[in-house]
N, C-alpha and C. Protein backbone atom coordinates (compact mmCIF):
# COMPACT_ATOMS: atom_id res chain seq x y z
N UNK A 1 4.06 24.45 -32.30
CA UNK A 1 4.75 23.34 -32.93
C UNK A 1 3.87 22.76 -34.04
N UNK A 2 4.74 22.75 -35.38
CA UNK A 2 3.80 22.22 -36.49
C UNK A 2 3.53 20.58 -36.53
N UNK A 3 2.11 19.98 -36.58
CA UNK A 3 2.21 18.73 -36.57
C UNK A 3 2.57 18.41 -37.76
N UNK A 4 3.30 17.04 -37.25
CA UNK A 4 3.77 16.09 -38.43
C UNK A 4 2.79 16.03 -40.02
N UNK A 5 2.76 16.02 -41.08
CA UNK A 5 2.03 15.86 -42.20
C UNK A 5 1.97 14.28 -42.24
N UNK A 6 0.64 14.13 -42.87
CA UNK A 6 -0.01 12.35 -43.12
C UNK A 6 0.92 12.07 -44.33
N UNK A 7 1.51 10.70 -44.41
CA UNK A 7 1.99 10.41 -45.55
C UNK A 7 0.56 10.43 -46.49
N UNK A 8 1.40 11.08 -47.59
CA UNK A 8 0.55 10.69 -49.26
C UNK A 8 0.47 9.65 -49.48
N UNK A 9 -1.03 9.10 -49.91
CA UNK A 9 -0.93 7.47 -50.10
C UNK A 9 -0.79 7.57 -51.88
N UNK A 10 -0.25 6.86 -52.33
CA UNK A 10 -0.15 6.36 -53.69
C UNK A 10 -1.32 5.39 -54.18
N UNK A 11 -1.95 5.89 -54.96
CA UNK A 11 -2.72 4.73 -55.76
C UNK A 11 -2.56 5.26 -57.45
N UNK A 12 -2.23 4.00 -58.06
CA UNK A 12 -2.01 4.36 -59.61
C UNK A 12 -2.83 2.95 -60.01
N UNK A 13 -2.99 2.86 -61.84
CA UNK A 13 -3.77 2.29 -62.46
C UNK A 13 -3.20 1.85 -63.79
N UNK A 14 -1.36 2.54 -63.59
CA UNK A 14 -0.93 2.11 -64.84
C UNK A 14 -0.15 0.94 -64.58
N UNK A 15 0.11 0.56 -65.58
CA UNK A 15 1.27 -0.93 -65.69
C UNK A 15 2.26 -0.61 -64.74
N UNK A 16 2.97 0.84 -64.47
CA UNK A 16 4.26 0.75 -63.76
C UNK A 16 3.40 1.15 -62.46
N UNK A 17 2.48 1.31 -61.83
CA UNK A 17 1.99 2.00 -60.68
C UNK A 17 2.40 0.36 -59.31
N UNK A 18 2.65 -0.60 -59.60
CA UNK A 18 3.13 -1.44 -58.19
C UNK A 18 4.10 -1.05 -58.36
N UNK A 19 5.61 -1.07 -59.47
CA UNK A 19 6.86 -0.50 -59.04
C UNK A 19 6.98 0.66 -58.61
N UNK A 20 5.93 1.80 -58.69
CA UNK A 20 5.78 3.42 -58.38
C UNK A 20 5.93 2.97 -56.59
N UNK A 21 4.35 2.21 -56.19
CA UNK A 21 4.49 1.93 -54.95
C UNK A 21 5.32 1.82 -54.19
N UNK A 22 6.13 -0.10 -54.53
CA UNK A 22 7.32 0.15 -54.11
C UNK A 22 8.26 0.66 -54.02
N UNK A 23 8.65 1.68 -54.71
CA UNK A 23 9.78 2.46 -54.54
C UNK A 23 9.16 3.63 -53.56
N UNK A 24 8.31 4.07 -53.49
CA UNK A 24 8.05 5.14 -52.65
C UNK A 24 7.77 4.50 -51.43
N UNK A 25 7.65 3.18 -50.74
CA UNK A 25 7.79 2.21 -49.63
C UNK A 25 9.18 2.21 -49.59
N UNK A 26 9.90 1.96 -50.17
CA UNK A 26 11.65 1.73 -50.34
C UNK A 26 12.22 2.83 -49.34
N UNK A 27 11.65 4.27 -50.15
CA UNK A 27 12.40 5.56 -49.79
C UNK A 27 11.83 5.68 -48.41
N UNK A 28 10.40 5.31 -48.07
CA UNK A 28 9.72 5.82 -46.43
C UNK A 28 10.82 4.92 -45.80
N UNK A 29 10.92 3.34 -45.81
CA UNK A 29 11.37 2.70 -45.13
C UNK A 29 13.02 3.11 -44.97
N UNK A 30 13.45 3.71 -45.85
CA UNK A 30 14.42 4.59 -45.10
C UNK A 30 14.83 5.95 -44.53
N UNK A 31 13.49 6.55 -44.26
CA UNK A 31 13.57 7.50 -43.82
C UNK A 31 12.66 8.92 -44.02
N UNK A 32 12.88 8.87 -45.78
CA UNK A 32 12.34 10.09 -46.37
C UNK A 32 10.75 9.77 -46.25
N UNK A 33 10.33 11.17 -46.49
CA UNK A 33 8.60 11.28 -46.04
C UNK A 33 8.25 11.38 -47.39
N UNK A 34 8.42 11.29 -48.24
CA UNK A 34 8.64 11.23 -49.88
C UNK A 34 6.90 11.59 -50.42
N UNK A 35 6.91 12.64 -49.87
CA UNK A 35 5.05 13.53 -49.75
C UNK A 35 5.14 14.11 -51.04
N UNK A 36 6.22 15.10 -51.61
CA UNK A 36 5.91 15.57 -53.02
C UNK A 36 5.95 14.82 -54.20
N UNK A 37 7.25 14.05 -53.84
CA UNK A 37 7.49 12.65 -55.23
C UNK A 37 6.72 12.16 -55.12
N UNK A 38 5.86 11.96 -53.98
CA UNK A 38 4.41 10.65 -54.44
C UNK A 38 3.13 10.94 -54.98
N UNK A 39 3.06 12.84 -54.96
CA UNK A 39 2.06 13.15 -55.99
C UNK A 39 2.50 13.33 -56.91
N UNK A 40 3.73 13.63 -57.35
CA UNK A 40 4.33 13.34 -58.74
C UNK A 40 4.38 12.60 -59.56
N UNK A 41 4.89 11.35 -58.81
CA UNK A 41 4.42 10.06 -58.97
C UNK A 41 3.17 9.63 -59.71
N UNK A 42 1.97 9.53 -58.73
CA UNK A 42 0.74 10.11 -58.81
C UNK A 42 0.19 10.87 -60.39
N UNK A 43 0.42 11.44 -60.39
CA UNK A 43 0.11 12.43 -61.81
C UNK A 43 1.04 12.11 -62.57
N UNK A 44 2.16 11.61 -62.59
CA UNK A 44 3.04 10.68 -64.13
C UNK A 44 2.08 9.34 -64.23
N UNK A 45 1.76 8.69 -62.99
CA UNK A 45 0.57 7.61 -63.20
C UNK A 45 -0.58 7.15 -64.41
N UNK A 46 -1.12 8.97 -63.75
CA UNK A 46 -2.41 9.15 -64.23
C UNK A 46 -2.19 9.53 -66.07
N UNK A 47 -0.98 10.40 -65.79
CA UNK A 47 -0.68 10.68 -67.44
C UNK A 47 -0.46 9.35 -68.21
N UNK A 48 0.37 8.29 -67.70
CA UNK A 48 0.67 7.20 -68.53
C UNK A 48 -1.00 6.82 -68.70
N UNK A 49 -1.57 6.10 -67.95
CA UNK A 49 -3.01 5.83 -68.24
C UNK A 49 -3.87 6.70 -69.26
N UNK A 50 -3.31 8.11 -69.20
CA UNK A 50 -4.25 8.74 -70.41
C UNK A 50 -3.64 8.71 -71.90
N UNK A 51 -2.14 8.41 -71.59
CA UNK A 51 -1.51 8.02 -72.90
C UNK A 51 -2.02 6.69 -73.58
N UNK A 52 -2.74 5.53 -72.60
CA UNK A 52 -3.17 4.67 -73.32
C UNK A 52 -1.72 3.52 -72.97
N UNK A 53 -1.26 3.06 -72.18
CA UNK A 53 -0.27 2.72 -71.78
C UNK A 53 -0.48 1.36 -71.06
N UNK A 54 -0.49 0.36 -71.86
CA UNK A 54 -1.26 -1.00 -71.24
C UNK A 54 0.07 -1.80 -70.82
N UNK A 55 2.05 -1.78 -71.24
CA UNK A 55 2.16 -2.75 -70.94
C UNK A 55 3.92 -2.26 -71.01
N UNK A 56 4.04 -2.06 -70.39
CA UNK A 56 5.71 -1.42 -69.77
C UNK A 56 6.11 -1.76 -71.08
N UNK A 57 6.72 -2.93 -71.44
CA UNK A 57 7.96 -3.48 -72.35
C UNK A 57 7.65 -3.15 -73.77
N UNK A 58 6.55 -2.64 -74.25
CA UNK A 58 6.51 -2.55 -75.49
C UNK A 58 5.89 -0.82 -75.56
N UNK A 59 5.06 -0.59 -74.91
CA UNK A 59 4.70 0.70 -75.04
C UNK A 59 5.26 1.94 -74.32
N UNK A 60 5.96 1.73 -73.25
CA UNK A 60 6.88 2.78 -72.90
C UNK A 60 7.95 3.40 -73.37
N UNK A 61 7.57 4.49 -74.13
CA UNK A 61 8.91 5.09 -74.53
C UNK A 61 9.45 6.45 -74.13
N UNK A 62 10.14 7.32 -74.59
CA UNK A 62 11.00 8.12 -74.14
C UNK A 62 10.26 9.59 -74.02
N UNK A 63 9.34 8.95 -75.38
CA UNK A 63 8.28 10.11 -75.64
C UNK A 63 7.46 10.13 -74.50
N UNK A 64 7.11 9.26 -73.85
CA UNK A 64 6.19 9.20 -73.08
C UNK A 64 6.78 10.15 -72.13
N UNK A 65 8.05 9.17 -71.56
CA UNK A 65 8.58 10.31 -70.14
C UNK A 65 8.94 11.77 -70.20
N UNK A 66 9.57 12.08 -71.32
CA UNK A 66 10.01 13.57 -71.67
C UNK A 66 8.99 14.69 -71.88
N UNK A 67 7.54 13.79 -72.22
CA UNK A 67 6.75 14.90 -72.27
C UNK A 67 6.03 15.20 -70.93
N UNK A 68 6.58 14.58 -69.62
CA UNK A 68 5.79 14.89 -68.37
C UNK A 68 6.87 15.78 -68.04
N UNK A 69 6.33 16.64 -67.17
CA UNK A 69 7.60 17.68 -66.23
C UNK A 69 7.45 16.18 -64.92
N UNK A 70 8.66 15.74 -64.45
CA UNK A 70 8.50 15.09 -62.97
C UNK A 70 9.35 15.76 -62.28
N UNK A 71 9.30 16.24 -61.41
CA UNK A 71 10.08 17.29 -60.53
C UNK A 71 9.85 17.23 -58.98
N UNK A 72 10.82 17.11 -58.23
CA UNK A 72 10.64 17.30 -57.06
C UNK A 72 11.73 18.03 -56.58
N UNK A 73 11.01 18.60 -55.08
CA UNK A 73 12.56 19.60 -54.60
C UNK A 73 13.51 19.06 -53.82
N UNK A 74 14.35 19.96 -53.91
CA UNK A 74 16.25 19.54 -53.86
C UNK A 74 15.62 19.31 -52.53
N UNK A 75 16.15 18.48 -51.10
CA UNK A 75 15.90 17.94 -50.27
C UNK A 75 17.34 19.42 -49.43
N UNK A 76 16.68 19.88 -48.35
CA UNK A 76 17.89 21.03 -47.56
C UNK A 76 17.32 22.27 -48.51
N UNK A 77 16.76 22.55 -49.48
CA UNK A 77 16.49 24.02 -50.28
C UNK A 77 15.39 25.23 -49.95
N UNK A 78 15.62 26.22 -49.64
CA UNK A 78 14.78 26.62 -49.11
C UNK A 78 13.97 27.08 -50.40
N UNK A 79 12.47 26.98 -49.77
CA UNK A 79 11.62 27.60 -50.94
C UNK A 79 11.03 28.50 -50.62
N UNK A 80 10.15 29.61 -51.64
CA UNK A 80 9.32 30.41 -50.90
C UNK A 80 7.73 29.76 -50.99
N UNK A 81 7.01 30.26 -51.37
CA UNK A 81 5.32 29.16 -51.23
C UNK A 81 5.12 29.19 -52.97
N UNK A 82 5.93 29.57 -53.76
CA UNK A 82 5.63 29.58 -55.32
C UNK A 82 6.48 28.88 -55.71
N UNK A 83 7.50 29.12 -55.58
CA UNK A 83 8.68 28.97 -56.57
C UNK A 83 9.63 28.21 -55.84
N UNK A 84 10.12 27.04 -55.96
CA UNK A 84 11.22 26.24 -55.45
C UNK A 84 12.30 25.54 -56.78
N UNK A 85 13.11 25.49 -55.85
CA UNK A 85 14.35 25.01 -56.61
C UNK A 85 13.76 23.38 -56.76
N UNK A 86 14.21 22.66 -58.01
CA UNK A 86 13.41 20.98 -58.28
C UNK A 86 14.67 20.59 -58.75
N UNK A 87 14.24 19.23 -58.81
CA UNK A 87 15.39 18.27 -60.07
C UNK A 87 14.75 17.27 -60.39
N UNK A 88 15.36 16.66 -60.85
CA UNK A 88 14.33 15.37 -61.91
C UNK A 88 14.13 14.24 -60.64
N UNK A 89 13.35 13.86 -60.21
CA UNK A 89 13.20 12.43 -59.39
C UNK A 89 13.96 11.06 -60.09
């Protein structure tokens, strides 16, 4: 029997990283183990911070998000250990 996996903890450093938090608290507290979206999460974080990204309302733009891949997998999909089916989070 496989043991349970540790939730992924989230820590970010950009302007949006407390709403990142909460929402990935949102999704546990109902259920989902939300382990891949939260290193996704995670690494869109870290990218906004290297974009230089001090302040949601004025510096977030479209450019920013379109140039990250954020992807997580279809929830029921089977994968093999490379290649899985994703969609946009």
């Amino acid at each position: 029997m496989a043991m349970p996996r540790k939730p992924v903890t989230f820590t970010g450093n950009s302007p949006l990283a407390p709403l990142m938090e909460k929402f990935i608290q949102e999704k546990r507290a109902c259920g989902y183990r939300y382990n891949e979206c939260a290193l996704s999460l995670r690494r869109f974080d870290a990218y906004l911070c290297r974009q230089g990204l001090q302040q949601v309302a004025s510096s977030l733009c479209t450019c920013n998000v379109s140039a990250f891949p954020l992807t997580c997998p279809v929830p029921g999909s089977v994968s093999s250990s490379r290649s899985h089916s994703s969609r946009t989070c």
